[in-house]
Structure formats: structure tokens, C-alpha cells
N, C-alpha and C. Protein backbone atom coordinates (compact mmCIF):
# COMPACT_ATOMS: atom_id res chain seq x y z
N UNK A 1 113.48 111.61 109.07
CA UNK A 1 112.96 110.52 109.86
C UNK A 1 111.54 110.20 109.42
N UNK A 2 111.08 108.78 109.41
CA UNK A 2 109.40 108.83 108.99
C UNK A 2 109.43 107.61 109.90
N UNK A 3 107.54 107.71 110.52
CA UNK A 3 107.25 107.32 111.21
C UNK A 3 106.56 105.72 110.23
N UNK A 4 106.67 104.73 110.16
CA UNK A 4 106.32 103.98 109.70
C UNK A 4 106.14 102.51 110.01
N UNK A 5 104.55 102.07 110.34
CA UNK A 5 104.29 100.59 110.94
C UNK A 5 103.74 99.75 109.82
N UNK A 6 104.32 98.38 109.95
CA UNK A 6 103.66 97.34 109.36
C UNK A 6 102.69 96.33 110.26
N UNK A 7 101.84 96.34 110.16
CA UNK A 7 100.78 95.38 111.22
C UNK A 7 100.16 94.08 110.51
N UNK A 8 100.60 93.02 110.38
CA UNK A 8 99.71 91.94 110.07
C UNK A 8 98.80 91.15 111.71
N UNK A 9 97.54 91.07 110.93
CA UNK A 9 97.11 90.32 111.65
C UNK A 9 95.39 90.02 112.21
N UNK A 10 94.78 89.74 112.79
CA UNK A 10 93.49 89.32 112.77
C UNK A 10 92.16 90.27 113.00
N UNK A 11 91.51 90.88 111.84
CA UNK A 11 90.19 92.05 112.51
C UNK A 11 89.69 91.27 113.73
N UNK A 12 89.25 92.30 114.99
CA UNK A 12 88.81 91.80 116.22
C UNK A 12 87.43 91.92 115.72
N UNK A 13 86.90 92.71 115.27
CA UNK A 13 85.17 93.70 115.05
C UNK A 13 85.32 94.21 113.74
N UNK A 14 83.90 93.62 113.38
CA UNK A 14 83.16 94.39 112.13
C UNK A 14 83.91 95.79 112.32
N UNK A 15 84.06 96.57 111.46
CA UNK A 15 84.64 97.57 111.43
C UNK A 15 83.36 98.70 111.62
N UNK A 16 83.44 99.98 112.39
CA UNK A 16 82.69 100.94 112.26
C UNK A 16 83.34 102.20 111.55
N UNK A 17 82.27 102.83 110.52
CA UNK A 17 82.18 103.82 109.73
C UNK A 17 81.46 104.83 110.57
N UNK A 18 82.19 105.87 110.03
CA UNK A 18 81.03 107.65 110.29
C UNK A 18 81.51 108.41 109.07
N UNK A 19 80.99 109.77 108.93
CA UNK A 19 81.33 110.87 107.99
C UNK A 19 80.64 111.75 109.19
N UNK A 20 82.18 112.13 108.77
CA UNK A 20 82.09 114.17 109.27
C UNK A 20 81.43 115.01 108.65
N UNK A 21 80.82 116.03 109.22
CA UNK A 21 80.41 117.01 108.91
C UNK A 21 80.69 117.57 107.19
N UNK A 22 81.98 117.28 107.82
CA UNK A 22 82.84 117.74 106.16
C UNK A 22 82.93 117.02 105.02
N UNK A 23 82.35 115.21 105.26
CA UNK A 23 82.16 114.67 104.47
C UNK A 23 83.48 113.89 104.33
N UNK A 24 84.22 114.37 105.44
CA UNK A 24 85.33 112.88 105.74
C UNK A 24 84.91 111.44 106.12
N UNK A 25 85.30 110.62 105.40
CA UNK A 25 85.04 108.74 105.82
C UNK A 25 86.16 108.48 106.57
N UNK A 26 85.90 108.22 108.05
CA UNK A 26 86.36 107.81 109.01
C UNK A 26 86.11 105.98 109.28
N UNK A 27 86.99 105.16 109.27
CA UNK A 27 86.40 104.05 109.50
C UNK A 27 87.35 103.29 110.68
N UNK A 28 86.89 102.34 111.77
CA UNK A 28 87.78 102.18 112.48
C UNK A 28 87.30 100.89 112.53
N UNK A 29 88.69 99.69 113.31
CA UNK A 29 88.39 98.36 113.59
C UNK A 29 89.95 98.22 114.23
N UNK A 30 89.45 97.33 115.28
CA UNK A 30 90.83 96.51 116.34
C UNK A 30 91.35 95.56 115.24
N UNK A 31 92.93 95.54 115.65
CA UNK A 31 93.47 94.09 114.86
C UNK A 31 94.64 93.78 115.82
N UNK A 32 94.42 92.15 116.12
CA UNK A 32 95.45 91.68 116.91
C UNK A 32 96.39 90.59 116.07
N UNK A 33 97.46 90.77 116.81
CA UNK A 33 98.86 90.80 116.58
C UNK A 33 99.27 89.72 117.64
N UNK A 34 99.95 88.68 117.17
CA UNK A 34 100.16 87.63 118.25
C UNK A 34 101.82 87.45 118.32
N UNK A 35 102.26 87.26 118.92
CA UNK A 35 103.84 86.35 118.93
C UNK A 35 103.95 85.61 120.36
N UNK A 36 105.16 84.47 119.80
CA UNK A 36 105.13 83.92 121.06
C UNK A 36 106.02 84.36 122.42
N UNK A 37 105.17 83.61 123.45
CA UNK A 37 105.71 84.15 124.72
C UNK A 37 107.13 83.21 125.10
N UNK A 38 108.26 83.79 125.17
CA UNK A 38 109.53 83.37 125.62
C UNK A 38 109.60 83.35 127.19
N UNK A 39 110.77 82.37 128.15
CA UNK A 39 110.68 82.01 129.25
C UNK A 39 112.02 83.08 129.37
N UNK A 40 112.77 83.21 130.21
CA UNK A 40 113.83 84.01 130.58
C UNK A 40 115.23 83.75 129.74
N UNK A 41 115.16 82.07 129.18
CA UNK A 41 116.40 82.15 128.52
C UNK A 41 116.08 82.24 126.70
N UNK A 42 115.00 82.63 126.91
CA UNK A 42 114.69 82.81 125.05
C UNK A 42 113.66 82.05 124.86
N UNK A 43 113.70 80.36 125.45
CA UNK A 43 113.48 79.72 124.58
C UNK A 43 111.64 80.01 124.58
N UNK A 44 111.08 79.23 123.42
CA UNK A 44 109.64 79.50 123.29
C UNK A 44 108.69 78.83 124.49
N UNK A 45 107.65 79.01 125.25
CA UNK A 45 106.63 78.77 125.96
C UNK A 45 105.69 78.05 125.71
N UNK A 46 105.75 76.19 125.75
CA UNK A 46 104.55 75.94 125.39
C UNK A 46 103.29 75.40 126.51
N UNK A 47 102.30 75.06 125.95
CA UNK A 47 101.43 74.40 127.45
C UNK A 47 101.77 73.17 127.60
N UNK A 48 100.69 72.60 128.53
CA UNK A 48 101.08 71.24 128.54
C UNK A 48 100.40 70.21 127.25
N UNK A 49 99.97 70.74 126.71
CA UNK A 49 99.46 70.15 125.35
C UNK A 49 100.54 70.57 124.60
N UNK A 50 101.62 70.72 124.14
CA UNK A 50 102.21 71.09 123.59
C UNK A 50 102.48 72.49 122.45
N UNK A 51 101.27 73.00 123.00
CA UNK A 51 101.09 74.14 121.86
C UNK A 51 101.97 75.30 122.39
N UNK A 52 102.33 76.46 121.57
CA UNK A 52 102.98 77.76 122.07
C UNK A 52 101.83 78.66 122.66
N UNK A 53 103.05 79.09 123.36
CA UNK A 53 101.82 80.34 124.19
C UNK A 53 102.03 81.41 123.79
N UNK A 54 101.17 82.12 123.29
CA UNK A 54 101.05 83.52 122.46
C UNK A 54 100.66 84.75 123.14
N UNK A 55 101.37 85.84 122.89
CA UNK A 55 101.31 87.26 123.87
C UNK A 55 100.52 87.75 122.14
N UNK A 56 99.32 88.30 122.70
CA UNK A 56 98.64 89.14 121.51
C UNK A 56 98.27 90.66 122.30
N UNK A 57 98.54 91.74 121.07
CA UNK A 57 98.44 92.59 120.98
C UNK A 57 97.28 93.61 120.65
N UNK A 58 96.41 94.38 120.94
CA UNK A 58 95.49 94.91 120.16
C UNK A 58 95.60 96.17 120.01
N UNK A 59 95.49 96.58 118.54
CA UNK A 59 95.83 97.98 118.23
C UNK A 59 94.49 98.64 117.67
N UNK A 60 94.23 99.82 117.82
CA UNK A 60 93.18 100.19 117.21
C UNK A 60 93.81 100.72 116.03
N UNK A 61 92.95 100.73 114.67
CA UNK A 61 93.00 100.93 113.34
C UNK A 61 92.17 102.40 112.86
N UNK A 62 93.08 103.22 112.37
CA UNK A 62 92.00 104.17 111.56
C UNK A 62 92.39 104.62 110.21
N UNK A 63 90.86 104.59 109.36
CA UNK A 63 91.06 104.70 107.78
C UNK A 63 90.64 105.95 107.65
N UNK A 64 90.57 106.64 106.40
CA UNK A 64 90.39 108.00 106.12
C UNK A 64 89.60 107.68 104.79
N UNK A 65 88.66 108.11 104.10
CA UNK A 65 88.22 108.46 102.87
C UNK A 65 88.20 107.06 102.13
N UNK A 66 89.06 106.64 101.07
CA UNK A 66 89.15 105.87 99.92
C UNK A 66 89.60 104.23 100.71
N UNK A 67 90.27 104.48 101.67
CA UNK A 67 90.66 102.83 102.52
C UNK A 67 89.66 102.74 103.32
N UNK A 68 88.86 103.91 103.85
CA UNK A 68 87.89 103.35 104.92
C UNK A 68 86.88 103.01 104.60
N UNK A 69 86.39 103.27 103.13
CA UNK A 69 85.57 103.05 102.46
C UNK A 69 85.57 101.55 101.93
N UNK A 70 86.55 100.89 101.44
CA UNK A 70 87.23 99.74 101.08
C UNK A 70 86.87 99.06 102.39
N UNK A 71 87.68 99.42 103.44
CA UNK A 71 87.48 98.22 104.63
C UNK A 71 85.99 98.38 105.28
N UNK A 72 85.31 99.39 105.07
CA UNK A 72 83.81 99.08 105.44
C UNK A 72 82.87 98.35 104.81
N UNK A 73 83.51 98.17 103.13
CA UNK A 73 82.48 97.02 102.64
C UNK A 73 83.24 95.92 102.93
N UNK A 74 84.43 95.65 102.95
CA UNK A 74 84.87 94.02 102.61
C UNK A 74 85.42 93.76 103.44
N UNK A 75 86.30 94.38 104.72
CA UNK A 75 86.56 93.30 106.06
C UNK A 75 85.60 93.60 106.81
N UNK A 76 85.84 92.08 107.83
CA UNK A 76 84.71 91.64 108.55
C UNK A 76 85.74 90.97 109.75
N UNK A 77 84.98 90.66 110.85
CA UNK A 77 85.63 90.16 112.03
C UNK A 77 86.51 88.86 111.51
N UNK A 78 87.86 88.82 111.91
CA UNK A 78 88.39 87.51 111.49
C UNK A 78 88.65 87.19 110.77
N UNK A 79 89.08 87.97 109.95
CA UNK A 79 89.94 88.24 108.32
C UNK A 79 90.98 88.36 108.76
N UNK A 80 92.11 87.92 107.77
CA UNK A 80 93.57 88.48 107.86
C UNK A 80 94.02 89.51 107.18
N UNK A 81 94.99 90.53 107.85
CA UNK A 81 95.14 91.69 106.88
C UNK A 81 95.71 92.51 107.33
N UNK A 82 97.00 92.79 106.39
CA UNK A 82 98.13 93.63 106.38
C UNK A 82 97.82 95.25 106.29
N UNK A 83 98.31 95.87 107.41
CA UNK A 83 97.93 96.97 107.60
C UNK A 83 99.12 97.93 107.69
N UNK A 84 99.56 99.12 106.64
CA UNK A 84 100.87 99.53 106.93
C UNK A 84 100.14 101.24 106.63
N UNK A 85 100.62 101.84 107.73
CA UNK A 85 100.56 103.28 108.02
C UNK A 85 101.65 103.69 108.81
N UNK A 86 100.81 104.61 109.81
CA UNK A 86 102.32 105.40 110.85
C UNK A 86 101.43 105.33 112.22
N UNK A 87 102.23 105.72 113.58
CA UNK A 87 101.71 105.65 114.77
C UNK A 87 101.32 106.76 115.12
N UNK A 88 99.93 107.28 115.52
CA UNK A 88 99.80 108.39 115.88
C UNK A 88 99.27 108.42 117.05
N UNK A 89 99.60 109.35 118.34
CA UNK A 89 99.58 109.59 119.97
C UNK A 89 98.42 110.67 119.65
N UNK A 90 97.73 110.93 120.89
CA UNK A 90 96.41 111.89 121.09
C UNK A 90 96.86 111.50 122.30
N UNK A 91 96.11 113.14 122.85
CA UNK A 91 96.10 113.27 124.65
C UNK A 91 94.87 114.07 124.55
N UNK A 92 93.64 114.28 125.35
CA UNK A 92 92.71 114.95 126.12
C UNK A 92 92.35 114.71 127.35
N UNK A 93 91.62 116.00 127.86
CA UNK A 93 90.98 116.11 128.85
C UNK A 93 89.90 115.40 128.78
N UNK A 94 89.30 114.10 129.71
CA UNK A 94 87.82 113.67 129.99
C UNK A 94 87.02 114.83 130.89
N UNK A 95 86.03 114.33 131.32
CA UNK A 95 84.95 115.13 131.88
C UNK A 95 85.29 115.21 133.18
N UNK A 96 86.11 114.54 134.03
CA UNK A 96 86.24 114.53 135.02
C UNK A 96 87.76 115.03 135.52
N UNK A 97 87.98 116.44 134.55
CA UNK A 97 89.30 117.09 134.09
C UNK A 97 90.54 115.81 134.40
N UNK A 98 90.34 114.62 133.79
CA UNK A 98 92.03 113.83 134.04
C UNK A 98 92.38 113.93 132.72
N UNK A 99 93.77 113.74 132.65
CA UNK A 99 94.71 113.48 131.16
C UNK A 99 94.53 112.34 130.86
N UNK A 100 94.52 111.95 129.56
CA UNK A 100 94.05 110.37 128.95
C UNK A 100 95.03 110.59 127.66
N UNK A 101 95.33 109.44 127.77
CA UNK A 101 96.12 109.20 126.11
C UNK A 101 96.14 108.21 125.57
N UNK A 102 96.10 108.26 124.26
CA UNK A 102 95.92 107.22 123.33
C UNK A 102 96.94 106.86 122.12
N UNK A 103 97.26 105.68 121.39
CA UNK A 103 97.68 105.35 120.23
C UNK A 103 96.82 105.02 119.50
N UNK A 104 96.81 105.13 118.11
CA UNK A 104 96.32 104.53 117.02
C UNK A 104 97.33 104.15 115.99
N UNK A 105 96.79 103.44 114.98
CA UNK A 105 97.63 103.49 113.62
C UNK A 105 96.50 104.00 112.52
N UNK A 106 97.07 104.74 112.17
CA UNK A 106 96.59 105.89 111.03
C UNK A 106 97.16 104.79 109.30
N UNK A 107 95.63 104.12 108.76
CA UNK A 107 96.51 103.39 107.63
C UNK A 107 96.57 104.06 106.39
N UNK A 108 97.61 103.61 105.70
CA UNK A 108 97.73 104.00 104.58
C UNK A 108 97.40 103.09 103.07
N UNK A 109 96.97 101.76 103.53
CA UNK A 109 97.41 101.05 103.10
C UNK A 109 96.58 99.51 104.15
N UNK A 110 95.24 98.98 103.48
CA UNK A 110 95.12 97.44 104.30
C UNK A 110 94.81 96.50 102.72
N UNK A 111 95.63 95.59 103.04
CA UNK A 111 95.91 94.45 102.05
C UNK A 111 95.52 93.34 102.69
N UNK A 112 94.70 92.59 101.99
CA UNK A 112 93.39 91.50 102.41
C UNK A 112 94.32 90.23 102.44
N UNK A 113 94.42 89.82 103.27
CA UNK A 113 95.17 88.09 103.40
C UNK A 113 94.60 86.73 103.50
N UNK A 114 92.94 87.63 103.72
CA UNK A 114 92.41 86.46 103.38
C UNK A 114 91.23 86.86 102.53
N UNK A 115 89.98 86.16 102.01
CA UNK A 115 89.04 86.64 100.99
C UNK A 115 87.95 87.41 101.74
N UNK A 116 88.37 88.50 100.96
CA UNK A 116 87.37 89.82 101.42
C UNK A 116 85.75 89.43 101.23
N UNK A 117 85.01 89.99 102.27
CA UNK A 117 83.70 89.88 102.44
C UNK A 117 82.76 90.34 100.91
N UNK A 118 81.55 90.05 100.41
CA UNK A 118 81.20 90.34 99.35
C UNK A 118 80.72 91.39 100.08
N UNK A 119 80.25 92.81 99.24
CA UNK A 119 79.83 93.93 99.73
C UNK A 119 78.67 94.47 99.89
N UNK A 120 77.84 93.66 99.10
CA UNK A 120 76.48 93.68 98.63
C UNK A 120 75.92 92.31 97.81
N UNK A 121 74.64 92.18 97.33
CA UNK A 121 73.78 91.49 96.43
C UNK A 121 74.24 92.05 95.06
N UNK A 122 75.38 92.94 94.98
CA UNK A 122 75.43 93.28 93.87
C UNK A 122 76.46 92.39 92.92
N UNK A 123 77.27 91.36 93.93
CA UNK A 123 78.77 90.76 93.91
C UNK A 123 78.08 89.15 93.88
N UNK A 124 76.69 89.17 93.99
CA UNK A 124 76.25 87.57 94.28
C UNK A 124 76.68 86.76 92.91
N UNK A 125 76.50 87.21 92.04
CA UNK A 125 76.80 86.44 91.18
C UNK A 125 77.83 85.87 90.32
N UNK A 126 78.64 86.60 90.87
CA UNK A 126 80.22 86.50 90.92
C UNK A 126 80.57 85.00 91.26
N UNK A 127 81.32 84.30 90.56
CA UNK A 127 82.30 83.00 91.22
C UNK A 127 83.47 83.28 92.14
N UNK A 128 83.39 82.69 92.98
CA UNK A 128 84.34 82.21 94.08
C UNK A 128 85.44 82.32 93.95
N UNK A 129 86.75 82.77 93.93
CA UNK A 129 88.04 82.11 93.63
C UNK A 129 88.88 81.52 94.66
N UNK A 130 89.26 80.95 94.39
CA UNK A 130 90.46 79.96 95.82
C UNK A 130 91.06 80.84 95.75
N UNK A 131 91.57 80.49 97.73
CA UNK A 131 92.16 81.17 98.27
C UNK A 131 93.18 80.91 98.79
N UNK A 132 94.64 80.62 99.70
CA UNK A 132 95.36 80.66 99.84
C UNK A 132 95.49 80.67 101.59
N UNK A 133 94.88 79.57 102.21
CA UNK A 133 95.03 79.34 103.54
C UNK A 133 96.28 79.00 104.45
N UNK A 134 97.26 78.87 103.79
CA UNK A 134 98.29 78.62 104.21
C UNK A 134 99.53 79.76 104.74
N UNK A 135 98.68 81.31 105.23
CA UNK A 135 99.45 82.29 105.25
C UNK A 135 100.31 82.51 106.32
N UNK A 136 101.09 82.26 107.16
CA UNK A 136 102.00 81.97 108.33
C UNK A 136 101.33 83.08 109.02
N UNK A 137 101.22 82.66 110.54
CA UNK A 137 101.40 84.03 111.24
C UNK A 137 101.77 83.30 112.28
């Protein structure tokens, strides 16, 4: 059996970085996930402007070493980007002895859907390349 998620969809937050003690790169950032909201017989939900109404999702994201390093220079809030890892559960005790639990997705893997942030003054002089705005979600 393997545990395995595909996530497309929108960085919520600049992403935050740390290193462990041990010199692990930890990097984390929200990404939401939209689809539309259905009425009882299927059909799709729109407003009165005619648009669909969208149920979005927010998952928290975590990178390890060589990807977290990657998504701490070049995504940024509001990028698109394919994120495929596995689901991982945590439970602890808070301070006020209650049980708390959590999901994450642990990635293996984030693929840029839209044009990654430059990383530095070191990339300024670099040309531009077109990009590809037309990505469905």
C-alpha cells in the first residue's frame, strides 16, 4: 500500500524556513485547493452573477532539505504549484494537557505552474521568458 497525494494549487504565504539543530531545512507554506460547490442533485452552484461557487481547501505544506530549499528561494504568495508527496497525521499534548491533532503533506516533489520568484540580485540579469497563463484550475 503507499500513501500518495497530488495537490495543485495556490501558495497562501511566503513560505517559512528554519534549520535544525542537525542542520535539517525545514520549510513550510499553506496551499489552497478549490473545487466547485454542488447543490443536492449534482448540479454546479453559481451566484447571482453567474459565477461558480467554490469550496477551497487549505493544507499545510512541508519540505525537507533540497525542496525546501528550492521553495524558499522561488515560491512566493500566489504562485501556482503542483505539490505531490504523502499525508502525514501528528497528535500531541498542548500545555493545557488536551489531545490536538494535525495533518500535513510531507512533499516530495513541488513543480512551479507558474514563474518562479527570482531568488536574489544574482538572477537580475537574466531575461524573462513567457509564461503560460492559461493553466486550468
Amino acid at each position: 500500500m503507499q500513501n500518495i497525494v497530488i495537490l495543485a494549487g495556490n501558495v497562501g504565504a511566503t513560505p517559512e524556513a528554519r534549520t535544525t539543530q542537525g542542520g535539517t531545512k525545514i520549510t513550510h507554506f499553506s496551499l489552497a485547493t478549490s473545487r466547485p460547490k454542488r447543490d443536492s442533485d449534482g448540479k454546479v452552484i453559481k451566484d447571482r452573477d453567474g459565477y461558480r461557487v467554490e469550496d477551497t481547501e487549505w493544507h499545510r505544506i512541508t519540505c525537507f532539505n533540497g525542496v525546501g530549499k528550492t521553495v524558499e528561494e522561488y515560491v512566493d504568495k500566489g504562485m501556482k504549484v503542483m505539490v505531490r508527496g504523502r499525508i502525514h497525521y501528528t497528535s500531541w499534548t498542548d500545555q493545557d494537557d488536551i489531545k490536538r491533532y494535525g495533518t500535513e503533506i510531507i512533499a516530495d516533489e513541488v513543480t512551479f505552474l507558474t514563474r518562479a520568484r527570482q531568488a536574489s540580485e544574482q538572477q537580475q540579469g537574466e531575461r524573462d521568458l513567457p509564461i503560460d497563463d492559461d493553466i486550468p484550475f
